[in-house]
C-alpha atoms as a PDB file:
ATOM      1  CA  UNK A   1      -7.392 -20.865  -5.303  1.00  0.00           C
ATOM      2  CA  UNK A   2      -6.783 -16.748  -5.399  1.00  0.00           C
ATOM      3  CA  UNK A   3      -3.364 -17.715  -7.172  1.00  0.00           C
ATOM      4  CA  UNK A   4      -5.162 -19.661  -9.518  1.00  0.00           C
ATOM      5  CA  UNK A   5      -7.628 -16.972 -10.392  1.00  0.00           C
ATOM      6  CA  UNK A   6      -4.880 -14.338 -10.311  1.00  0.00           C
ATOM      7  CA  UNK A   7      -3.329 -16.523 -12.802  1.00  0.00           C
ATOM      8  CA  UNK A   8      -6.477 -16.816 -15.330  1.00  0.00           C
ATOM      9  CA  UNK A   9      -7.224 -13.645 -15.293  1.00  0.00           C
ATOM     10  CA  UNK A  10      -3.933 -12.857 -16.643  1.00  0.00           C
ATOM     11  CA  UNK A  11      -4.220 -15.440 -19.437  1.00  0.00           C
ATOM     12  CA  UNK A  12      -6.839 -13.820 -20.853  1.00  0.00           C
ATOM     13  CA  UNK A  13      -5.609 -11.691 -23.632  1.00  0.00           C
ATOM     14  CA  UNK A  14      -6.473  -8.118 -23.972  1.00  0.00           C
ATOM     15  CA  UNK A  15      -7.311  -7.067 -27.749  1.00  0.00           C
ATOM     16  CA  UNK A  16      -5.775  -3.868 -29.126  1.00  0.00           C
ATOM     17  CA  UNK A  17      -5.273  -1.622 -31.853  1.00  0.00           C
ATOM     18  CA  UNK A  18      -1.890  -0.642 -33.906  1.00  0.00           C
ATOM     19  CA  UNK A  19      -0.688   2.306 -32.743  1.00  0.00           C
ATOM     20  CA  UNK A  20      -0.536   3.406 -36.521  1.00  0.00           C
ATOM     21  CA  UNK A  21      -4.677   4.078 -35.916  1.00  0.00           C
ATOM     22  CA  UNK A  22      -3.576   6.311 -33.464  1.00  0.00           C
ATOM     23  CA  UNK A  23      -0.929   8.200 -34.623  1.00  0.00           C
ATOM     24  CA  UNK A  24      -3.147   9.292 -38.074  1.00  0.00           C
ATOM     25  CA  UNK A  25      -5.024  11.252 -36.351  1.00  0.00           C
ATOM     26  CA  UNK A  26      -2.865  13.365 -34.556  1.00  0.00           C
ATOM     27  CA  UNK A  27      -2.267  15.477 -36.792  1.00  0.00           C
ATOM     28  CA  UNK A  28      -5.994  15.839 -37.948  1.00  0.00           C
ATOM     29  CA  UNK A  29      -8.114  19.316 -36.517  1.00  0.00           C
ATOM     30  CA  UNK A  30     -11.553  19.228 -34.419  1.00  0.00           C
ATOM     31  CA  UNK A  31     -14.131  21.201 -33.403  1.00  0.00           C
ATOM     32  CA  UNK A  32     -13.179  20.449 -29.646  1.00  0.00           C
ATOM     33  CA  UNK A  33      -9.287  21.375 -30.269  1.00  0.00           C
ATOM     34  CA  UNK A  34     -10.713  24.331 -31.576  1.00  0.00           C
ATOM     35  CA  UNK A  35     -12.641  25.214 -28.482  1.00  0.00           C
ATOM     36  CA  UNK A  36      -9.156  24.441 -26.865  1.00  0.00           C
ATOM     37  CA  UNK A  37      -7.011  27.119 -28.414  1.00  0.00           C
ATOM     38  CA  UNK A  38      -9.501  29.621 -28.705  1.00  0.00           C
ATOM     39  CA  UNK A  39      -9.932  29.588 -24.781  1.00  0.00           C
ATOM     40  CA  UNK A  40      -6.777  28.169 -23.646  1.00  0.00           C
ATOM     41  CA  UNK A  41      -2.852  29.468 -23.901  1.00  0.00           C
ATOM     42  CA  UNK A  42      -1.587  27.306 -26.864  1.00  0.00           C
ATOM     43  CA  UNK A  43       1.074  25.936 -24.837  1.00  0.00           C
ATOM     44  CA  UNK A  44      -0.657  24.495 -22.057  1.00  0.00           C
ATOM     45  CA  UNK A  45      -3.130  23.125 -24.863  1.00  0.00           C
ATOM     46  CA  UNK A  46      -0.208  21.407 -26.899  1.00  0.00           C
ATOM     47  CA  UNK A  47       0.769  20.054 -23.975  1.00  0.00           C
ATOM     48  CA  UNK A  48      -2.410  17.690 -23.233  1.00  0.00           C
ATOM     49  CA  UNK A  49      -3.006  16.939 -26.746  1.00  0.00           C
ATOM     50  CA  UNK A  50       0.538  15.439 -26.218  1.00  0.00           C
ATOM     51  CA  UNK A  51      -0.457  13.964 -22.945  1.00  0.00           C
ATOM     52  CA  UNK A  52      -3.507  12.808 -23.834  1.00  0.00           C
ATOM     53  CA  UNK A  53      -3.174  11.570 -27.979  1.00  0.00           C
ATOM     54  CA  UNK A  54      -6.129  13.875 -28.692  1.00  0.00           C
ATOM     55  CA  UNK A  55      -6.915  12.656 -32.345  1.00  0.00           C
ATOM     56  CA  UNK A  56      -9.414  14.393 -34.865  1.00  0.00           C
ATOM     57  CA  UNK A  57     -11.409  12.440 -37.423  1.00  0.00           C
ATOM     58  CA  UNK A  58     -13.352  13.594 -40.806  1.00  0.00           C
ATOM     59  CA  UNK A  59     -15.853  16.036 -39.913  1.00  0.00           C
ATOM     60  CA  UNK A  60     -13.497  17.834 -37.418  1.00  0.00           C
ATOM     61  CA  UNK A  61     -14.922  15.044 -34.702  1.00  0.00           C
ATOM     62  CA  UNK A  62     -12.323  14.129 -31.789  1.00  0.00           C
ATOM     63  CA  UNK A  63     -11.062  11.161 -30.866  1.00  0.00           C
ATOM     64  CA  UNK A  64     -10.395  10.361 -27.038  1.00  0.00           C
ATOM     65  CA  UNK A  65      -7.858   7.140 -27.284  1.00  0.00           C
ATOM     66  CA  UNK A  66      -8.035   4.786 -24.367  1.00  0.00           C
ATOM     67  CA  UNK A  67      -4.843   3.559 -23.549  1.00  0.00           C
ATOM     68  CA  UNK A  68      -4.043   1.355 -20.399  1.00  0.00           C
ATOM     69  CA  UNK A  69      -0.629   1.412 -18.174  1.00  0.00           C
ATOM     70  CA  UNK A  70       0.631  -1.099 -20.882  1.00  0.00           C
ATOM     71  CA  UNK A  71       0.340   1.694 -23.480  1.00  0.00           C
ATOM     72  CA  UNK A  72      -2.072  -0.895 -24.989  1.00  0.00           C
ATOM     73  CA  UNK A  73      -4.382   0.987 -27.060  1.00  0.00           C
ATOM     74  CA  UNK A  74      -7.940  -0.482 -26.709  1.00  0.00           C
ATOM     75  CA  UNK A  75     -10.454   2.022 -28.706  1.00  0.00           C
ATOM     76  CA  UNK A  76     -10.697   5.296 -29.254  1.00  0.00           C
ATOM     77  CA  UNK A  77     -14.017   7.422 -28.606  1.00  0.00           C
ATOM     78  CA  UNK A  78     -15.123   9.768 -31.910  1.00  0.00           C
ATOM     79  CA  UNK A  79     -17.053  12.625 -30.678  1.00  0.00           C
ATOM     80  CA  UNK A  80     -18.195  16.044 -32.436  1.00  0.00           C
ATOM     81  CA  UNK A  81     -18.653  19.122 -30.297  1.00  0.00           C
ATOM     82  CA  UNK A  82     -19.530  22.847 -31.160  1.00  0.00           C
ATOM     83  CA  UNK A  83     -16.300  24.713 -31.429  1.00  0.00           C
ATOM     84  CA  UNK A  84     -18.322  28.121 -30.054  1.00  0.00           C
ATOM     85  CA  UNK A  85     -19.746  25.982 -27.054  1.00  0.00           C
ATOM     86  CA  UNK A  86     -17.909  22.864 -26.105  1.00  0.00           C
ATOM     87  CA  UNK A  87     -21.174  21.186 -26.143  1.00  0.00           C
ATOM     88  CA  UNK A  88     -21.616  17.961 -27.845  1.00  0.00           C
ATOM     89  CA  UNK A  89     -23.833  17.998 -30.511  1.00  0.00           C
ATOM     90  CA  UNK A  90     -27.041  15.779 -29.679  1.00  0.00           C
ATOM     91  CA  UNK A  91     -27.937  14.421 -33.277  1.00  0.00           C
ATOM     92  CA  UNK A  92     -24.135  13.275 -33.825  1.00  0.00           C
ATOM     93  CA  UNK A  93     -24.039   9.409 -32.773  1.00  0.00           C
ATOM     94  CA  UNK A  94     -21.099   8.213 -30.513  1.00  0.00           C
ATOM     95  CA  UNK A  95     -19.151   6.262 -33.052  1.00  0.00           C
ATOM     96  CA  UNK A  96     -15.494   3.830 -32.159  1.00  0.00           C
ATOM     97  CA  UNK A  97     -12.475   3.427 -33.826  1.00  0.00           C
ATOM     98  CA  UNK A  98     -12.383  -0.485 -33.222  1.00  0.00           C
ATOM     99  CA  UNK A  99     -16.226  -0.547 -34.731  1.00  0.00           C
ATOM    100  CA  UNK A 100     -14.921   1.473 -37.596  1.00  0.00           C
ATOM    101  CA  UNK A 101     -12.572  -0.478 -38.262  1.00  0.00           C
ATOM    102  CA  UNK A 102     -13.929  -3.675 -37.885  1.00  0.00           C
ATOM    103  CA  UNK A 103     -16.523  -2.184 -40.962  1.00  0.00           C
ATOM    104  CA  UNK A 104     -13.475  -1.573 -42.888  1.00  0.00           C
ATOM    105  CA  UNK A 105     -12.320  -5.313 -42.238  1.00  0.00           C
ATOM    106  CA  UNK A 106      -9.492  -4.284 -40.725  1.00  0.00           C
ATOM    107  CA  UNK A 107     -10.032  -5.926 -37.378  1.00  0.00           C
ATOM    108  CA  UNK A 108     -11.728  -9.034 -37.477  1.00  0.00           C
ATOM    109  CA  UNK A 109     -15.322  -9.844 -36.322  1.00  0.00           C
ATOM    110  CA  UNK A 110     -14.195 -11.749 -33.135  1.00  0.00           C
ATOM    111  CA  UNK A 111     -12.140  -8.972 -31.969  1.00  0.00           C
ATOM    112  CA  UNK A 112     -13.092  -8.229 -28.147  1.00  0.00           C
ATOM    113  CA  UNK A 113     -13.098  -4.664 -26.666  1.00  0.00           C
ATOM    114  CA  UNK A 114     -11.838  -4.148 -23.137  1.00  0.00           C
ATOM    115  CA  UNK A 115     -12.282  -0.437 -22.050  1.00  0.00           C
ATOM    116  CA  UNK A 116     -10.408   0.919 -19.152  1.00  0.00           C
ATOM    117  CA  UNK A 117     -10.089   4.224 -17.822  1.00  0.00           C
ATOM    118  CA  UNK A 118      -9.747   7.343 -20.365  1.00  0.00           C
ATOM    119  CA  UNK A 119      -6.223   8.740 -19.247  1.00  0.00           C
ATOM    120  CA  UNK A 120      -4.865   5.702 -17.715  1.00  0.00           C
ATOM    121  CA  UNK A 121      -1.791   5.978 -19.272  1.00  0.00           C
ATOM    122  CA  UNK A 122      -1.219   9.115 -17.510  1.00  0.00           C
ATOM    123  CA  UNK A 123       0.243   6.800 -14.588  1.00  0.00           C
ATOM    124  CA  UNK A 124       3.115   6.174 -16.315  1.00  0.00           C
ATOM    125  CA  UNK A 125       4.283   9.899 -17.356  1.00  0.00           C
ATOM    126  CA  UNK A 126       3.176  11.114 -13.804  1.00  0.00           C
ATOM    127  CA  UNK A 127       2.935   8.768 -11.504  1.00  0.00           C
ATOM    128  CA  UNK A 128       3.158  10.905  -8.076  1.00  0.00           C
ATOM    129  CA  UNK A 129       0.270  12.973  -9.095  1.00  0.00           C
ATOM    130  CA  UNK A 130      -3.381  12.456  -7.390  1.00  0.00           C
ATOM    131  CA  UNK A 131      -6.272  10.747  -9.485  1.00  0.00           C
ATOM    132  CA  UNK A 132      -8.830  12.630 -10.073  1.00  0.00           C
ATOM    133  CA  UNK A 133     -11.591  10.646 -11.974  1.00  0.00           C
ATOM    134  CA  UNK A 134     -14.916  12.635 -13.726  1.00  0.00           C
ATOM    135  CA  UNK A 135     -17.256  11.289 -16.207  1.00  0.00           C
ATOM    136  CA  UNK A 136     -16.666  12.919 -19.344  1.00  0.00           C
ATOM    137  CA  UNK A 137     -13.329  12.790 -21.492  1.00  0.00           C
ATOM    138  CA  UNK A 138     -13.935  16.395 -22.593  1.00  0.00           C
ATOM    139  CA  UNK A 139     -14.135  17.387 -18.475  1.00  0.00           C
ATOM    140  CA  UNK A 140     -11.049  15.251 -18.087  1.00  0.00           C
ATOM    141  CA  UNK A 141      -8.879  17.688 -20.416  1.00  0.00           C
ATOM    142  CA  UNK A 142     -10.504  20.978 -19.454  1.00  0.00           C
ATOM    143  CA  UNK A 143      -9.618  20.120 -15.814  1.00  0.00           C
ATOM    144  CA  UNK A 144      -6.209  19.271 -16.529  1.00  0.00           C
ATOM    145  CA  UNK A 145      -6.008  22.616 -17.904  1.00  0.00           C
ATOM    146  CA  UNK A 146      -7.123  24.519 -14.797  1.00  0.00           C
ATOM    147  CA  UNK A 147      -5.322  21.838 -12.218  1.00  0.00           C
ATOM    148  CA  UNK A 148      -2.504  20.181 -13.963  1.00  0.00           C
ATOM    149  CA  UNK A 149      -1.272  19.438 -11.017  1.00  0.00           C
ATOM    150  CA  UNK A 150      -3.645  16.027 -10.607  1.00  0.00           C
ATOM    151  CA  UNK A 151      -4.135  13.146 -12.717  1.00  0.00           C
ATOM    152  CA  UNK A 152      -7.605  13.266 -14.395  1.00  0.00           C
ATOM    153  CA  UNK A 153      -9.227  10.465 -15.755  1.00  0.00           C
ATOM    154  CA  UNK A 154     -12.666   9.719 -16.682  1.00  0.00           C
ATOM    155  CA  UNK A 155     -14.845   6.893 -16.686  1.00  0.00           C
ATOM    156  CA  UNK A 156     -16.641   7.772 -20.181  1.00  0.00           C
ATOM    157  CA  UNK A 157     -20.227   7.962 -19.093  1.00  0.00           C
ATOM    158  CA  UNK A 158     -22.353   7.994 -15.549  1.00  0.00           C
ATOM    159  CA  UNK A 159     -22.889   4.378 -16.015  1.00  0.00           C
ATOM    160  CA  UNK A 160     -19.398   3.150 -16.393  1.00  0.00           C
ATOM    161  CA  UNK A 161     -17.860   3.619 -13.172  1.00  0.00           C
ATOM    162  CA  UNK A 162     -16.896   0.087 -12.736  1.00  0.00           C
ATOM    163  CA  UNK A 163     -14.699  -2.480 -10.820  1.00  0.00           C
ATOM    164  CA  UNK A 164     -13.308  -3.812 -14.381  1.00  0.00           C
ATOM    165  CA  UNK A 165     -12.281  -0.039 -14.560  1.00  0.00           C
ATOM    166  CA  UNK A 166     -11.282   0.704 -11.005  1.00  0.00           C
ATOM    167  CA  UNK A 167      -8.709  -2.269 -10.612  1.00  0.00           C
ATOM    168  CA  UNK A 168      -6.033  -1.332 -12.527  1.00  0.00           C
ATOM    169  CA  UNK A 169      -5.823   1.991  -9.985  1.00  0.00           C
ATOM    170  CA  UNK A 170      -7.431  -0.085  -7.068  1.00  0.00           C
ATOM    171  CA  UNK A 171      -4.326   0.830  -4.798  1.00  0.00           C
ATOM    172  CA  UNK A 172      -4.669   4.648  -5.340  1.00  0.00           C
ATOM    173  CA  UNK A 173      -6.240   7.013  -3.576  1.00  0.00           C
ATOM    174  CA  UNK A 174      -9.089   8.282  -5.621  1.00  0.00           C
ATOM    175  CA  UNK A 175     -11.497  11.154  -5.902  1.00  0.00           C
ATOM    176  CA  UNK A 176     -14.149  11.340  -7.866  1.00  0.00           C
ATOM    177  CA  UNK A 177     -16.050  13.997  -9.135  1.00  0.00           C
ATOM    178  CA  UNK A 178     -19.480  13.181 -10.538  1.00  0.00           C
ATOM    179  CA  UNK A 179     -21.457  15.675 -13.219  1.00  0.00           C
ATOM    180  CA  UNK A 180     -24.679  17.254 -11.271  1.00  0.00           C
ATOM    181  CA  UNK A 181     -27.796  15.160  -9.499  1.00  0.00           C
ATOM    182  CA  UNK A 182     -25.115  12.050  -9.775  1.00  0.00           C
ATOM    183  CA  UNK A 183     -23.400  12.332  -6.748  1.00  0.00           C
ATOM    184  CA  UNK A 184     -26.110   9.603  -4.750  1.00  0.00           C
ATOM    185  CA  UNK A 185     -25.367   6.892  -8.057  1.00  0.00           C
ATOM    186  CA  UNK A 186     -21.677   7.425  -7.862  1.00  0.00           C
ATOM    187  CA  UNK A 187     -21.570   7.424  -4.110  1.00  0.00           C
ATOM    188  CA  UNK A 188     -23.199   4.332  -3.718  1.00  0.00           C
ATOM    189  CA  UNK A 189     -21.550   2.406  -6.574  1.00  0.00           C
ATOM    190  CA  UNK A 190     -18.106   3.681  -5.009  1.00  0.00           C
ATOM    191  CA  UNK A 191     -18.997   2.301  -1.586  1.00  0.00           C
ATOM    192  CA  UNK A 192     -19.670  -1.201  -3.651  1.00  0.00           C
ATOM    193  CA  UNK A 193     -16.397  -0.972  -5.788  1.00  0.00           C
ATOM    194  CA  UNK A 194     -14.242  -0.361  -2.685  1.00  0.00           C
ATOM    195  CA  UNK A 195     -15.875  -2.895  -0.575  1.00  0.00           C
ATOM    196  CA  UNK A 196     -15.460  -5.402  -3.648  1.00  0.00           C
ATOM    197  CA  UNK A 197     -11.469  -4.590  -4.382  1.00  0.00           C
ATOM    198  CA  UNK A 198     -10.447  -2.898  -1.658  1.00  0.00           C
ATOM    199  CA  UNK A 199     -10.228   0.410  -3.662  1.00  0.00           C
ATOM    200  CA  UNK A 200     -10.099   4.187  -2.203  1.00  0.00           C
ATOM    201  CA  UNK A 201     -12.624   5.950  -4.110  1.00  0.00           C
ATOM    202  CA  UNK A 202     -13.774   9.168  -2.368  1.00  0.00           C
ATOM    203  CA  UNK A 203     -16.886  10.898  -3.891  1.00  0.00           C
ATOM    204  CA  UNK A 204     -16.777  14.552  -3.859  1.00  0.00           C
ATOM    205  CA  UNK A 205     -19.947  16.582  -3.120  1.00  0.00           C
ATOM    206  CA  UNK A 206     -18.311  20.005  -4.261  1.00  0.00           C
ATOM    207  CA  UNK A 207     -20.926  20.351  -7.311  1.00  0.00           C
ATOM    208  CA  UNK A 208     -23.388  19.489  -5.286  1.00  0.00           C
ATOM    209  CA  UNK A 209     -22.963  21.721  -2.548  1.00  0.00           C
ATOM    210  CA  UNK A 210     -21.718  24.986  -5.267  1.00  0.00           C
ATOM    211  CA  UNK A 211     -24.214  24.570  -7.961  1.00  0.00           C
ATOM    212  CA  UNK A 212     -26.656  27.061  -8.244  1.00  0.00           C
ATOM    213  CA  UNK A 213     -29.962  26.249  -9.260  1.00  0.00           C
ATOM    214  CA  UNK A 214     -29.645  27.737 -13.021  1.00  0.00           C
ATOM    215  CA  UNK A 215     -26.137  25.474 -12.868  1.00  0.00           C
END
């Protein structure tokens, strides 16, 4: 029977986009790159742009690609952030490539969107460094800037730590960092997720324990 299922999971097909989506926006500027460079040595910026596809769209908005360990692209995330700040700006809705395009008519109305992990990719490129998984794309990059020396990833949201998510880096050791006054929701839907798969998933409680209360 677990053969079986092993077996129909893997017949169902994972949709995509054409890399060609992807690589259009490479070259395109953002408010968030901006933040980058100003506050960053170029060269250690350049080099997670490159590690990470870090697109820009109209508007000087980001895009955060998710690509799996297949280097199967399956959406990308279009963000706009204050380039002075790094905050994201409140009254500028989410929006997705693959909901763009299917507007455009370019993907087609059945098309089904799988996320996985932001930085998933990274396995490939480096895969004896430690996973490190946070909630926010944007925290994902800035810590890879301080501690390149890890794998970060990042769920996309509080909500979306996942066993869909998880599996694909079920047989890793895994830390997780969640933002402030989520460490309870995290730790408890960790303890599920590795009791479910079998996964490592450690929460940290380093925020916790540092923040101040103005933090």
């Amino acid at each position: 029977k677990k053969n079986s299922v092993d077996k129909s999971k893997e017949l169902i097909p994972i949709n995509h986009i054409d890399k060609h989506f992807l690589l259009k926006t490479l070259s395109k500027p953002s408010n968030f790159l901006k933040f980058l460079f100003d506050n960053f040595p170029s060269e250690e910026v350049e080099q997670v742009m490159v590690d990470y596809f870090v697109g820009g769209a109209k508007d000087k908005k980001v895009v955060f690609w998710q690509i799996d360990q297949q280097l199967r692209i399956r959406t990308g995330k279009i963000m706009q952030y204050d380039p002075q700040t790094c905050k994201r700006i409140k009254n500028e809705n989410v929006s997705w490539v693959h909901s763009e395009l299917k507007k455009q008519g370019i993907l087609s109305q059945d098309w089904q969107l799988s996320q996985c992990l932001f930085g998933l990719h990274l396995l490939i490129k480096y895969p004896q460094k430690p996973i490190m998984l946070v909630e926010s794309e944007k925290t994902a990059i800035i810590m890879t800037l301080f501690h390149p020396c890890f794998n970060w990833l990042a769920t996309g949201g509080l909500n979306n730590l996942s066993e869909s998510k998880i599996y694909p880096i079920g047989k890793h050791k895994i830390t997780a960092f969640p933002d402030l006054k989520c460490f309870e929701k995290w730790k408890s839907k960790a303890e599920e997720i590795n009791q479910q798969i079998g996964s490592k998933i450690e929460v940290s409680d380093m925020l916790e324990s540092k923040a101040t209360e103005q933090d």
